[in-house]
N, C-alpha and C. Protein backbone atom coordinates (compact mmCIF):
# COMPACT_ATOMS: atom_id res chain seq x y z
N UNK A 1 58.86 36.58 -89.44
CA UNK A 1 59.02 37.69 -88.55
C UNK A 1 60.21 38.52 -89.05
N UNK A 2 60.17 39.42 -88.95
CA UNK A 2 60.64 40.31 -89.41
C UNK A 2 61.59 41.26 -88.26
N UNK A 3 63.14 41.35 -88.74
CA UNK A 3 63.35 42.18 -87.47
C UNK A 3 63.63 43.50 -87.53
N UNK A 4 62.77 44.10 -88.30
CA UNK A 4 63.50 45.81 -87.96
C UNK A 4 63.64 46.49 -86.85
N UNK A 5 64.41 46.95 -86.88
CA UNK A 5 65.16 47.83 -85.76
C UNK A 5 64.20 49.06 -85.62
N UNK A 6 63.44 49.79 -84.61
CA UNK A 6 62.96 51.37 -85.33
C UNK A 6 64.16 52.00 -84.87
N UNK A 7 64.31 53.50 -86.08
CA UNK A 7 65.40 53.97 -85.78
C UNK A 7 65.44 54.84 -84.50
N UNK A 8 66.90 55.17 -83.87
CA UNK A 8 66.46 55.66 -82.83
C UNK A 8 66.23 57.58 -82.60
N UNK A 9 65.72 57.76 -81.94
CA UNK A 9 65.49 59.40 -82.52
C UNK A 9 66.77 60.38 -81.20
N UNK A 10 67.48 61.07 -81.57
CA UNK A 10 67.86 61.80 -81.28
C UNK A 10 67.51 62.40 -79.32
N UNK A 11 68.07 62.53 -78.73
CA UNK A 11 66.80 63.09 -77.76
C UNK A 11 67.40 64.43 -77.80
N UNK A 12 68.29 65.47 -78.01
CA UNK A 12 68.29 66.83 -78.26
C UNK A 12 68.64 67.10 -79.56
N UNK A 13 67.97 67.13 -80.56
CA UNK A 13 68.24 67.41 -82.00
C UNK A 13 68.66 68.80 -82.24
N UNK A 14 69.84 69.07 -83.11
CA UNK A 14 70.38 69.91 -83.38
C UNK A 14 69.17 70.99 -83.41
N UNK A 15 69.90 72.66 -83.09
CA UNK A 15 69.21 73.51 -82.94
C UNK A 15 68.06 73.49 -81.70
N UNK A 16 68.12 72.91 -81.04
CA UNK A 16 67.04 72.93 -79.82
C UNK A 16 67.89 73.17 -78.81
N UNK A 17 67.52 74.91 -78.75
CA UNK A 17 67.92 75.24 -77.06
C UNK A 17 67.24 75.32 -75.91
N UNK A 18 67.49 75.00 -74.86
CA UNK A 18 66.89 75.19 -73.62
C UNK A 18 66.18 76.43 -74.12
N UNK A 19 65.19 76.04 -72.81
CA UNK A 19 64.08 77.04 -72.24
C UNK A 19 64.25 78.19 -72.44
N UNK A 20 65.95 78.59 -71.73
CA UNK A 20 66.20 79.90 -70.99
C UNK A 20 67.38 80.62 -71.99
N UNK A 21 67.22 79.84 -73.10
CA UNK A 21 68.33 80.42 -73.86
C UNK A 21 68.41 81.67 -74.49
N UNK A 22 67.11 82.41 -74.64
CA UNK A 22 67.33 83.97 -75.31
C UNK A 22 66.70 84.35 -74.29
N UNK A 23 66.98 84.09 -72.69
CA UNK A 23 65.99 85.59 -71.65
C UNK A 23 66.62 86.64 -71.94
N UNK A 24 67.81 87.00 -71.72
CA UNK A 24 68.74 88.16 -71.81
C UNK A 24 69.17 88.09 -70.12
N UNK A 25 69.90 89.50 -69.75
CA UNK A 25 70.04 90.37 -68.62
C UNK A 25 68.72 90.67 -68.01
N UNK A 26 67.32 90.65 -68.53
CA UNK A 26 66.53 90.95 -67.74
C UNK A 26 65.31 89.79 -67.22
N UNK A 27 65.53 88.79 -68.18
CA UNK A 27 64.95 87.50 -67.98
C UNK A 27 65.20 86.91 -66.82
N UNK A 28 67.34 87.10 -67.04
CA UNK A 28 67.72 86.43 -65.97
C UNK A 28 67.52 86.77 -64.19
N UNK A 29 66.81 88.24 -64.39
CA UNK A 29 66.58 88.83 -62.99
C UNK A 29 65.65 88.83 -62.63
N UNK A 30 64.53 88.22 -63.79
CA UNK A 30 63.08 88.22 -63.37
C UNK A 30 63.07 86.26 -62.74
N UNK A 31 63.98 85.73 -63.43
CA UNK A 31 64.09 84.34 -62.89
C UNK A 31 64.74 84.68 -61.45
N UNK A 32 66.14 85.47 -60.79
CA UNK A 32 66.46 85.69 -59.86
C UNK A 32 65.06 85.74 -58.90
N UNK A 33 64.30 87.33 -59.20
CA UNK A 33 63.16 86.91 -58.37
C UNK A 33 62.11 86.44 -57.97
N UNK A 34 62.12 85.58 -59.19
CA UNK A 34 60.83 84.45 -59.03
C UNK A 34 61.46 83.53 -57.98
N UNK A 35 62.69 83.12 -58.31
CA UNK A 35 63.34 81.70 -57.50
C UNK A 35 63.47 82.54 -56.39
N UNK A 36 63.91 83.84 -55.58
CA UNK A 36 63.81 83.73 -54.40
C UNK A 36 62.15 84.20 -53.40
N UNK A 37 61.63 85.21 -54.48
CA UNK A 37 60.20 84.64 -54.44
C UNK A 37 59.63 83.45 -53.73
N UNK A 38 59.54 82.81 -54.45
CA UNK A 38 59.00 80.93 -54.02
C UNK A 38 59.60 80.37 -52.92
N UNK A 39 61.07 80.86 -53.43
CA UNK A 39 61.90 80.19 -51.87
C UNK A 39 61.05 80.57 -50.60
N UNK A 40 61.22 81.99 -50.69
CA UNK A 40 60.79 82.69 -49.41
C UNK A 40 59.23 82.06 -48.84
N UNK A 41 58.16 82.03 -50.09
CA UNK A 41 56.77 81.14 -49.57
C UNK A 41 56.93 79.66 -49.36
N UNK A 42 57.70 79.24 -49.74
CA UNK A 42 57.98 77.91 -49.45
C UNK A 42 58.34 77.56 -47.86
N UNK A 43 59.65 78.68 -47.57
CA UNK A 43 60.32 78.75 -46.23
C UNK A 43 58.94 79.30 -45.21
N UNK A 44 58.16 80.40 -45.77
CA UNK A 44 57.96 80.86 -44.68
C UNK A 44 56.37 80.34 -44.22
N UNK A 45 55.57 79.19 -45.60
CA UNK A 45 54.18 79.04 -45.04
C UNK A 45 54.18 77.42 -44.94
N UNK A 46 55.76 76.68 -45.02
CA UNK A 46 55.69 75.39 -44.50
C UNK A 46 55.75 75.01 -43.09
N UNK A 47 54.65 73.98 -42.53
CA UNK A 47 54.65 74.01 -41.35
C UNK A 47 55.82 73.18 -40.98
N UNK A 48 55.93 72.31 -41.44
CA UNK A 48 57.44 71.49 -41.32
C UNK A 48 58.61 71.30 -42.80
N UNK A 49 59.20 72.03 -41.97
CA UNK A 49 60.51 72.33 -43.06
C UNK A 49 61.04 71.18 -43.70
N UNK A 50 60.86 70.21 -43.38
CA UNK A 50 61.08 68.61 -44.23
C UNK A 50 59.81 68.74 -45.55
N UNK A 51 59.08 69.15 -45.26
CA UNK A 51 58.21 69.15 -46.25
C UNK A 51 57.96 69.93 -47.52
N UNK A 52 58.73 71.13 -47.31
CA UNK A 52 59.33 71.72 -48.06
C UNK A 52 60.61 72.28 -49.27
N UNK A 53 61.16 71.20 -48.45
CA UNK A 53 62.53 70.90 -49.24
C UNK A 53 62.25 70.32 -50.65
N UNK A 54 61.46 69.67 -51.42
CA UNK A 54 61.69 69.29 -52.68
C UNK A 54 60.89 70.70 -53.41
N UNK A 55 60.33 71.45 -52.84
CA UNK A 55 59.80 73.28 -53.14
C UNK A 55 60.90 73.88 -53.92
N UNK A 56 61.59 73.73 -52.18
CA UNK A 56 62.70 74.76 -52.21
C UNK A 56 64.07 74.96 -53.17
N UNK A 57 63.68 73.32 -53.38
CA UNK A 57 65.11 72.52 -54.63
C UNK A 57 64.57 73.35 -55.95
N UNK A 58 63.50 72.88 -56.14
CA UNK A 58 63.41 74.11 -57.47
C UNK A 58 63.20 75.31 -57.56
N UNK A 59 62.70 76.02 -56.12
CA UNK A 59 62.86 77.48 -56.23
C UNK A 59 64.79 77.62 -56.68
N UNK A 60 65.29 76.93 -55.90
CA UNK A 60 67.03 77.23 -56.37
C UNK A 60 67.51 77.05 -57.20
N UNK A 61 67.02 75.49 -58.01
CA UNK A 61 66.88 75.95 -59.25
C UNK A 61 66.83 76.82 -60.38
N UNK A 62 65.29 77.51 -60.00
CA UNK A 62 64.82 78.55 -60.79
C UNK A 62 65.87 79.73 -60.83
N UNK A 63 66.22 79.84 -59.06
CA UNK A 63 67.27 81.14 -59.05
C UNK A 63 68.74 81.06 -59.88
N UNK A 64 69.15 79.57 -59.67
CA UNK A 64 70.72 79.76 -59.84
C UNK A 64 70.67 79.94 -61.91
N UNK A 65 69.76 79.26 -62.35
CA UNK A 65 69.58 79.36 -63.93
C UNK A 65 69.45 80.79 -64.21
N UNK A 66 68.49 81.65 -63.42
CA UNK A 66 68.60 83.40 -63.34
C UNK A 66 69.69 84.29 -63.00
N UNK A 67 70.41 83.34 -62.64
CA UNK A 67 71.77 84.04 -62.11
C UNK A 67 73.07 83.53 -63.17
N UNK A 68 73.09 82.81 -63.78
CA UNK A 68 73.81 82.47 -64.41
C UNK A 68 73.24 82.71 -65.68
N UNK A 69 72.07 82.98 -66.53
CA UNK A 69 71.63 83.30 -67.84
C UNK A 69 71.77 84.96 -67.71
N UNK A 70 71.49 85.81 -66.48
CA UNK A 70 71.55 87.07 -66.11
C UNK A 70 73.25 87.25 -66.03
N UNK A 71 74.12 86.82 -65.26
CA UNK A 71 75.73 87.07 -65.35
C UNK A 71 76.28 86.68 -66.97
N UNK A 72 75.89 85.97 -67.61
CA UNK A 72 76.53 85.63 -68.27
C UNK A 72 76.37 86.41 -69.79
N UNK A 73 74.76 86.86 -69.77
CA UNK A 73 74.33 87.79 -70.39
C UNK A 73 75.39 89.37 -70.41
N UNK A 74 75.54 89.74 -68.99
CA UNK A 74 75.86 91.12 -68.60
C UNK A 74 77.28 91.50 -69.33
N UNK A 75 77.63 89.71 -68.80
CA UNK A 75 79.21 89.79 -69.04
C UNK A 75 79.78 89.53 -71.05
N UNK A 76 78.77 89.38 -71.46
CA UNK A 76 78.69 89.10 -73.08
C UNK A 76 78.83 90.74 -72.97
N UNK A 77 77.74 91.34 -72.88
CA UNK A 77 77.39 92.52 -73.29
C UNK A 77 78.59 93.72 -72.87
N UNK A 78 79.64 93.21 -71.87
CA UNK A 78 80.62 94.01 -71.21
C UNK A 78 81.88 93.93 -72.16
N UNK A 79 81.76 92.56 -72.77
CA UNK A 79 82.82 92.37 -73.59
C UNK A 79 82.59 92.80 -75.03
N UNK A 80 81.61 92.99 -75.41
CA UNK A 80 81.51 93.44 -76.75
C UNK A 80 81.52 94.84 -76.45
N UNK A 81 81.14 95.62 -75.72
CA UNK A 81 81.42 97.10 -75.22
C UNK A 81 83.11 97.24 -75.46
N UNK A 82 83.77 96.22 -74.71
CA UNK A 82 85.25 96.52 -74.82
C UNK A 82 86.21 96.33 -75.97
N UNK A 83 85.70 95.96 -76.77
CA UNK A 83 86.51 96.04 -77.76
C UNK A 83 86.48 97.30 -78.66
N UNK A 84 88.34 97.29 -79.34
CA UNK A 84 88.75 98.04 -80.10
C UNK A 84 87.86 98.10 -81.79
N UNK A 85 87.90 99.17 -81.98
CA UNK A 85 87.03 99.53 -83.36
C UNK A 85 88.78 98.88 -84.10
């Protein structure tokens, strides 16, 4: 018997970005209104609001990743505006 080891693989190998990594400023606002989108059908066609809550976790999800790939975008683009030639 033989004991090799298999090797083990990486689980984020260099160069692999998230999903949401090149939306821009406008990606991030189309994710804004998808996530409050969903929220809102989630909130407003559940008959019991317990039942809706694991919905609603990823509509917020969806939003807060749109809000933060969208701010963070704006604010890249504000700072390279500001600089001196």
């Amino acid at each position: 018997m033989t004991d090799k080891q298999p090797e083990a693989q990486d689980p984020m190998p260099v160069g692999s970005d998230p999903w949401w990594a090149g939306l821009g400023p406008v990606g991030g606002g189309v994710l804004v209104v998808l996530g409050l989108g969903i929220g809102a059908v989630v909130f407003l066609r559940a008959p019991d609001w317990l039942d809706g809550l694991p919905h609603l976790y990823g509509a917020a999800k969806v939003l807060v990743i749109g809000l933060v790939v969208g701010g963070t975008a704006l604010l890249a683009r504000r700072r390279r505006g500001n600089r001196p030639e």
